[in-house]
Protein backbone atom coordinates (compact mmCIF):
# COMPACT_ATOMS: atom_id res chain seq x y z
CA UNK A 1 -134.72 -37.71 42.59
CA UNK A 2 -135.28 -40.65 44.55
CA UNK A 3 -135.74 -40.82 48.52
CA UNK A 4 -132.31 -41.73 49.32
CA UNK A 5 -130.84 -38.86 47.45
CA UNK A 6 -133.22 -36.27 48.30
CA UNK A 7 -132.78 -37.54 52.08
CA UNK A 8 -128.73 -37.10 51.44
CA UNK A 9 -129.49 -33.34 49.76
CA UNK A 10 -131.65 -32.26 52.55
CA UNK A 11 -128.91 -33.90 55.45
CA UNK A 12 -126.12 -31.58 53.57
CA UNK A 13 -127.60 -28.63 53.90
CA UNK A 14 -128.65 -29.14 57.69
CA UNK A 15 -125.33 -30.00 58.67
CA UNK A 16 -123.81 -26.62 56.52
CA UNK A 17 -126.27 -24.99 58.68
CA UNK A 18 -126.27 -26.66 62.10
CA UNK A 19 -122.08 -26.23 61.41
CA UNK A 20 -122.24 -22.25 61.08
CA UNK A 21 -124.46 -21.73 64.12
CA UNK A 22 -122.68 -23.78 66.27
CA UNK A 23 -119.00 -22.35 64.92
CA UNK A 24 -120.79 -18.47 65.42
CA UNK A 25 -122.02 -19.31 69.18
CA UNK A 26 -118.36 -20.83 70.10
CA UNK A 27 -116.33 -18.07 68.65
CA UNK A 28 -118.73 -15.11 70.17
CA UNK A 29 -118.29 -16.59 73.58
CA UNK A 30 -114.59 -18.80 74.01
CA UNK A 31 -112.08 -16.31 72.33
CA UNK A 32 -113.33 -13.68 74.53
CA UNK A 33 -113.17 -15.24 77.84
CA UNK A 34 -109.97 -14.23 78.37
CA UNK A 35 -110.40 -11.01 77.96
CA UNK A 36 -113.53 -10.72 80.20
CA UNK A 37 -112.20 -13.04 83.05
CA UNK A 38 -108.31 -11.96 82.60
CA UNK A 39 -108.51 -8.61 81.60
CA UNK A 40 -111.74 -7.11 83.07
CA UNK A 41 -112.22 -8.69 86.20
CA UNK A 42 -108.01 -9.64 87.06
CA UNK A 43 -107.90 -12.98 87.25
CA UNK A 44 -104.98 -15.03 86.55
CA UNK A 45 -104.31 -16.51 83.45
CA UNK A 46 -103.97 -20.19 84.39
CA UNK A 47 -107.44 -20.42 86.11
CA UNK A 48 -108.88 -19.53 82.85
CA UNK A 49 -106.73 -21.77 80.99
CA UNK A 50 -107.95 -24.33 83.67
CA UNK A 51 -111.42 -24.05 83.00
CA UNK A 52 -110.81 -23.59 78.77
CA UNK A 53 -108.86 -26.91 79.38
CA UNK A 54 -111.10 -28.74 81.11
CA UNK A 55 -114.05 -27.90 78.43
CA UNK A 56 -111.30 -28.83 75.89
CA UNK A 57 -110.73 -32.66 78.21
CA UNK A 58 -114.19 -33.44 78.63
CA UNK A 59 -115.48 -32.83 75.17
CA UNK A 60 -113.14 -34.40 73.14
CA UNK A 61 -111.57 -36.91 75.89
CA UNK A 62 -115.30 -38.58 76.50
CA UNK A 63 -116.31 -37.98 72.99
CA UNK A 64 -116.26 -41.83 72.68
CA UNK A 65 -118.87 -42.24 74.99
CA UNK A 66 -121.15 -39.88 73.08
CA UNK A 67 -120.47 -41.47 70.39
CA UNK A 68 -121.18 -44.81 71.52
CA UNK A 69 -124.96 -43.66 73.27
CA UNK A 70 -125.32 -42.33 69.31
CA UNK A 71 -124.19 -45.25 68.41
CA UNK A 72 -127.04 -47.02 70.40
CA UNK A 73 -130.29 -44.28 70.79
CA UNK A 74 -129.45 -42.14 67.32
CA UNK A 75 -128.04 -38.68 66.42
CA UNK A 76 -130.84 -36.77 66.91
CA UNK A 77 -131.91 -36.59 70.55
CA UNK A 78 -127.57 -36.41 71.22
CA UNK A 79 -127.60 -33.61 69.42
CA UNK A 80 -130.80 -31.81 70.68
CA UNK A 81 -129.47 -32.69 74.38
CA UNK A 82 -126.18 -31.71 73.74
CA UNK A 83 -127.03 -27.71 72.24
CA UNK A 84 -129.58 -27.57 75.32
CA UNK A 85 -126.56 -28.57 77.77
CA UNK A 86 -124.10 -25.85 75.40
CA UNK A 87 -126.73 -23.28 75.82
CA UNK A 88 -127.09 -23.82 79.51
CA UNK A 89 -122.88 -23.68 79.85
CA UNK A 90 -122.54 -20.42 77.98
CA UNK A 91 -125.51 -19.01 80.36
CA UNK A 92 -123.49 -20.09 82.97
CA UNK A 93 -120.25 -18.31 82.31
CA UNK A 94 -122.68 -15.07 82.05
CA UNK A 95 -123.15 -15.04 85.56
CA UNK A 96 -119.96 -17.02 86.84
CA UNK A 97 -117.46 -14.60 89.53
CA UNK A 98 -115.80 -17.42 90.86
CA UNK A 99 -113.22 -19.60 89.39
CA UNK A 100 -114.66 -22.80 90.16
CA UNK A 101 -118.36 -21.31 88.65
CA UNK A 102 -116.42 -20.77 85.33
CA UNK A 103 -114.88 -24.19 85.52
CA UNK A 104 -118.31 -25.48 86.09
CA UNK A 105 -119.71 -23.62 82.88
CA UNK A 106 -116.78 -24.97 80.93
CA UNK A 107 -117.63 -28.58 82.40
CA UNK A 108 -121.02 -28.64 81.65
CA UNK A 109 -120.47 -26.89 77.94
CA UNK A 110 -118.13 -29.82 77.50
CA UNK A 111 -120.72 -32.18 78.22
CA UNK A 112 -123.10 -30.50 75.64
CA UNK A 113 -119.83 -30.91 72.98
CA UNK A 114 -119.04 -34.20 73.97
CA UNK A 115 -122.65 -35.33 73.35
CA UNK A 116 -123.44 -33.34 69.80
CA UNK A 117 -119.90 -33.81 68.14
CA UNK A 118 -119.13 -37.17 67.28
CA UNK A 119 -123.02 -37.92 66.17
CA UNK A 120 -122.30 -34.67 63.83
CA UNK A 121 -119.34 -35.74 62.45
CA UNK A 122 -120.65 -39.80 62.12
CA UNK A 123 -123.68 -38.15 60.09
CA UNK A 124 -121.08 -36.34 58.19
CA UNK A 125 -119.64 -40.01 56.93
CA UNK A 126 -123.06 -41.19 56.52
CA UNK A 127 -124.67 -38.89 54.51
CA UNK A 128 -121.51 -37.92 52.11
CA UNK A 129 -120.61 -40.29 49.85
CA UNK A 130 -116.71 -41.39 50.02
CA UNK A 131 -115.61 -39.52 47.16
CA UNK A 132 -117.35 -36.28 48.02
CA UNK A 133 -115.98 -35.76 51.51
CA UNK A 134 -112.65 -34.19 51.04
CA UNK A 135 -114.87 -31.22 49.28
CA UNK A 136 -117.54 -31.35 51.79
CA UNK A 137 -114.98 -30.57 54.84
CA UNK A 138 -113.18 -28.40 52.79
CA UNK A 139 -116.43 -26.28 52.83
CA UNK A 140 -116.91 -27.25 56.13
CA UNK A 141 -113.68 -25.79 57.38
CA UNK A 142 -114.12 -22.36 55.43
CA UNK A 143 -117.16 -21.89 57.14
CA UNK A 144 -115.55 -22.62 60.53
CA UNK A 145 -113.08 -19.78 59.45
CA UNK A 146 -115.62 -17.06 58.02
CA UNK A 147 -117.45 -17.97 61.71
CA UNK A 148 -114.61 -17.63 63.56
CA UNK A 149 -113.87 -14.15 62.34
CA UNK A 150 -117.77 -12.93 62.26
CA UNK A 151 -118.21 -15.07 65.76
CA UNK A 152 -114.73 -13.03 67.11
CA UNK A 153 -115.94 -9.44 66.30
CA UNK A 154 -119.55 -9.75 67.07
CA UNK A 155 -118.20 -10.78 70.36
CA UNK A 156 -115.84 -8.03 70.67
CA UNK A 157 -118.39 -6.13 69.83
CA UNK A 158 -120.73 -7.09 72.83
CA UNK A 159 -117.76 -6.61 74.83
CA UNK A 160 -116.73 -3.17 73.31
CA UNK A 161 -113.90 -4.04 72.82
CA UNK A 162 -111.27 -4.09 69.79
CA UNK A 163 -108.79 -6.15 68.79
CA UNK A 164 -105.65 -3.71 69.53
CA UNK A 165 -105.97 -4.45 72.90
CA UNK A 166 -105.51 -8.13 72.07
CA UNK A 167 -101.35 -8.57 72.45
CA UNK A 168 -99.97 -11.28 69.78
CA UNK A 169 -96.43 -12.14 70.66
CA UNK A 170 -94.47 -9.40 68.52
CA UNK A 171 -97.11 -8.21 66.44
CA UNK A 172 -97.85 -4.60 66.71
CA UNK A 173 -100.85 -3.37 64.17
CA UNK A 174 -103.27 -5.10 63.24
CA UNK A 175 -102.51 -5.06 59.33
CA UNK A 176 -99.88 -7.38 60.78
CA UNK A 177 -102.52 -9.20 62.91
CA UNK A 178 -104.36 -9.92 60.13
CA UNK A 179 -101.91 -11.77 58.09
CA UNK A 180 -101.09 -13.72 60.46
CA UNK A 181 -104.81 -14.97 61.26
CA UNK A 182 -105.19 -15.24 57.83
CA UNK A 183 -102.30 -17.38 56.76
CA UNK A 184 -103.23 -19.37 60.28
CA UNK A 185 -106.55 -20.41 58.44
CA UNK A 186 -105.26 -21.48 55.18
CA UNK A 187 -102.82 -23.75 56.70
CA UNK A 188 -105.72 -25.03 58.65
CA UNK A 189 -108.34 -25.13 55.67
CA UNK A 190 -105.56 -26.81 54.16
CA UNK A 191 -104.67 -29.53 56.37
CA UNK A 192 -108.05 -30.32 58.31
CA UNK A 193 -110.14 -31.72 55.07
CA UNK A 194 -107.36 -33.89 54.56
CA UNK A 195 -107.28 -34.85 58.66
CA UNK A 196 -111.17 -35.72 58.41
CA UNK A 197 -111.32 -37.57 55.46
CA UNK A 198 -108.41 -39.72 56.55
CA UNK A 199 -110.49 -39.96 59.77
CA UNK A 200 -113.82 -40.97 57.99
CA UNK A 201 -112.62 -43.24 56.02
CA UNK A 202 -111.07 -45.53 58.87
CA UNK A 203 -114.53 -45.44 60.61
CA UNK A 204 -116.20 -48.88 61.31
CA UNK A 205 -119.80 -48.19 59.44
CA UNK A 206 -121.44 -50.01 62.29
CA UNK A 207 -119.85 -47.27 64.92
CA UNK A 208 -119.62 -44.52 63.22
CA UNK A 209 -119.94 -42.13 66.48
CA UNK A 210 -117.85 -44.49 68.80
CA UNK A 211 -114.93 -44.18 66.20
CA UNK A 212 -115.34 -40.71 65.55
CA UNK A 213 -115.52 -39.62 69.43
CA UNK A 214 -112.45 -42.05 69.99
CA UNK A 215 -110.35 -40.51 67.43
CA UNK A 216 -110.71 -36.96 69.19
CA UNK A 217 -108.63 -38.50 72.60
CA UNK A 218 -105.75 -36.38 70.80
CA UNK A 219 -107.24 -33.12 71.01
CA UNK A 220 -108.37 -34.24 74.52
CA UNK A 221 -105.26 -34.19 76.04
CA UNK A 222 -103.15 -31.71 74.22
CA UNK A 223 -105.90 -29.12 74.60
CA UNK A 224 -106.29 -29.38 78.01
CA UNK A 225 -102.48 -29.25 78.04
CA UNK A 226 -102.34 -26.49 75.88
CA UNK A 227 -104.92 -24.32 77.64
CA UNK A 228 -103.66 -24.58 81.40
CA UNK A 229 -99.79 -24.20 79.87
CA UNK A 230 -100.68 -20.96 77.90
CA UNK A 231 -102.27 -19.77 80.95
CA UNK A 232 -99.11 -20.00 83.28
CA UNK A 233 -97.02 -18.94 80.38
CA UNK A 234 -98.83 -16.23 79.37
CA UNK A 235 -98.30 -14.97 83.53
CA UNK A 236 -95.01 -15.89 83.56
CA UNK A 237 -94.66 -13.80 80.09
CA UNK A 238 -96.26 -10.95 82.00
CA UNK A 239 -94.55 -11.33 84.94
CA UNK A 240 -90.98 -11.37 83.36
CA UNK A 241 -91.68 -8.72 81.00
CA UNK A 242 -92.33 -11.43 78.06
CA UNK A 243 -95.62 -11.18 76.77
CA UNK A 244 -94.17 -13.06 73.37
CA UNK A 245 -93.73 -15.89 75.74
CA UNK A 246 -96.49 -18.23 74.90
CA UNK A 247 -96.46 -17.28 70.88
CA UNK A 248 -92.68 -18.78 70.92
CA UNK A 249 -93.83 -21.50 72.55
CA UNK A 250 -97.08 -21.95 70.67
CA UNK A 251 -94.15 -21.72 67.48
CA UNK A 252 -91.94 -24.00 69.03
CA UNK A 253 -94.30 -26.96 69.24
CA UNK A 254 -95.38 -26.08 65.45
CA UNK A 255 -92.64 -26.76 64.13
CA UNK A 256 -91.90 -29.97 66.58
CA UNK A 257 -95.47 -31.44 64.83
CA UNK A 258 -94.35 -30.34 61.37
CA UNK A 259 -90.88 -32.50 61.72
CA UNK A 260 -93.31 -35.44 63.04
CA UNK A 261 -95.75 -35.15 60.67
CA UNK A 262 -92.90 -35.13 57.63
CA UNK A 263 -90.86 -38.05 59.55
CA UNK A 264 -94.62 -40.49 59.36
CA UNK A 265 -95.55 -39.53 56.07
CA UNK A 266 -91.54 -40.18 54.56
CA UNK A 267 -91.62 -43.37 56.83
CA UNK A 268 -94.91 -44.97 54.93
CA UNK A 269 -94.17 -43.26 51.14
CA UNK A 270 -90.31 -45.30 52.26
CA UNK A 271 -92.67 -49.03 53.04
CA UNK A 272 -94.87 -48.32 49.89
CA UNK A 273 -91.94 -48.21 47.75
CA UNK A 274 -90.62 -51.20 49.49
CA UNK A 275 -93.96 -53.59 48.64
CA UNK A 276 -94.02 -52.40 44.93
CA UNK A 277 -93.25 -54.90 42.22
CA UNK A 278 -89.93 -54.38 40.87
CA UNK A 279 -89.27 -52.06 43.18
């Protein structure tokens, strides 16, 4: 095996790994936020959406800068700095009993993300080879959803907690809860290989991490959206006597991306056809 291949071996299984611990250190600590800040110690719902949507904005919304200092001093010391600053944002929320000490944990976590993601994903299009990707983030994404659900019940677990006291719109056992988290993660195992490939193979090769942070300006805004407006709906679902609320909304716009999503894809197969000879 030559240098370049055993390099490329050897940079596959470090990011499989560096992937799972950083998916099982999210999901222990984000999903269960809520629960401790909302739940345990009464706040309302749309200061912890605040602070969940401000992590969600600065990570992904200044991802091109990370990517672009990457881009210019390397992967490695972005990602070193950016676990340290991760580490130091989850210590934070520990200890946080004010809102704006929460939204300061959140802020500085973000920092950590913005800094580690886009040089993980840029080594992601270096090191695999174009026609190995789409199976690479396949594997990728099942390990985010096996950490997810291990990350998610050690947590609760810490907490001692359980997931019945976790309402989901209109589901009412968790046999029911179950499906539904499972047929959430095929649709995503599904679709998010083919999202990242797309993604990687659009990337300039000479700014790998610049394009990579740039193309997460999407999630930037409609997290941070989507956080701080499930917060206020889920307390105007509780104040109304709705806790559904936010699930029928969280449908609603679903099915809004699904009729977008179908309307791009028919528009391009409709120009394909059009520049085909004979056609």
């Amino acid at each position: 095996m030559s240098r370049v291949s055993q390099a490329r071996s050897l940079g596959k299984y470090f990011l499989l790994v560096d992937n799972m611990l950083v998916v099982l250190g999210f999901f222990v600590v984000f999903p269960l936020i809520s629960i401790r800040f909302v739940d345990q110690m009464g706040w309302a719902a749309l200061m912890v959406g605040i602070a969940l949507g401000l992590r969600q904005f600065v990570q992904q919304g200044l991802g091109v800068f990370g990517g672009a200092i990457a881009d210019r001093f390397g992967a490695k010391p972005m990602i070193v700095t950016g676990m340290l600053l991760r580490a130091a944002g989850f210590a934070t929320m520990g200890i946080a009993h004010e809102p704006w000490l929460l939204w300061f944990s959140c802020f500085l976590s973000g920092i950590g993300g913005t800094l580690f993601d886009p040089p993980r994903t840029a080594l992601v299009v270096k090191l695999i080879r174009p026609n190995h990707r789409g199976r690479f983030f396949s594997i990728l994404m099942m390990q985010d959803s096996a950490g997810a659900v291990v990350g998610a019940l050690l947590g609760s677990w810490l907490l001692l907690m359980t997931l019945s006291m976790m309402p989901i719109g209109l589901v009412s056992t968790l046999q029911q809860l179950f499906m539904l988290i499972c047929t959430f993660y095929i649709g995503s195992i599904i679709a998010e290989p083919a999202r990242e490939t797309l993604s990687a193979s659009l990337a300039d090769a000479r700014a790998r991490g610049s394009y990579m942070g740039f193309s997460r300006l999407g999630l930037a805004f409609g997290g941070a959206l989507g956080y701080a407006g499930g917060g206020w709906l889920f307390d105007a679902g509780k104040a109304l006597n709705q806790p559904e609320l936010p699930w029928m909304m969280l449908g609603v716009v679903g099915f809004i991306t699904l009729l977008a999503l179908w309307w791009q894809f028919s528009q391009k197969r409709s120009a394909s056809g059009m520049l085909e000879p004979g056609a």
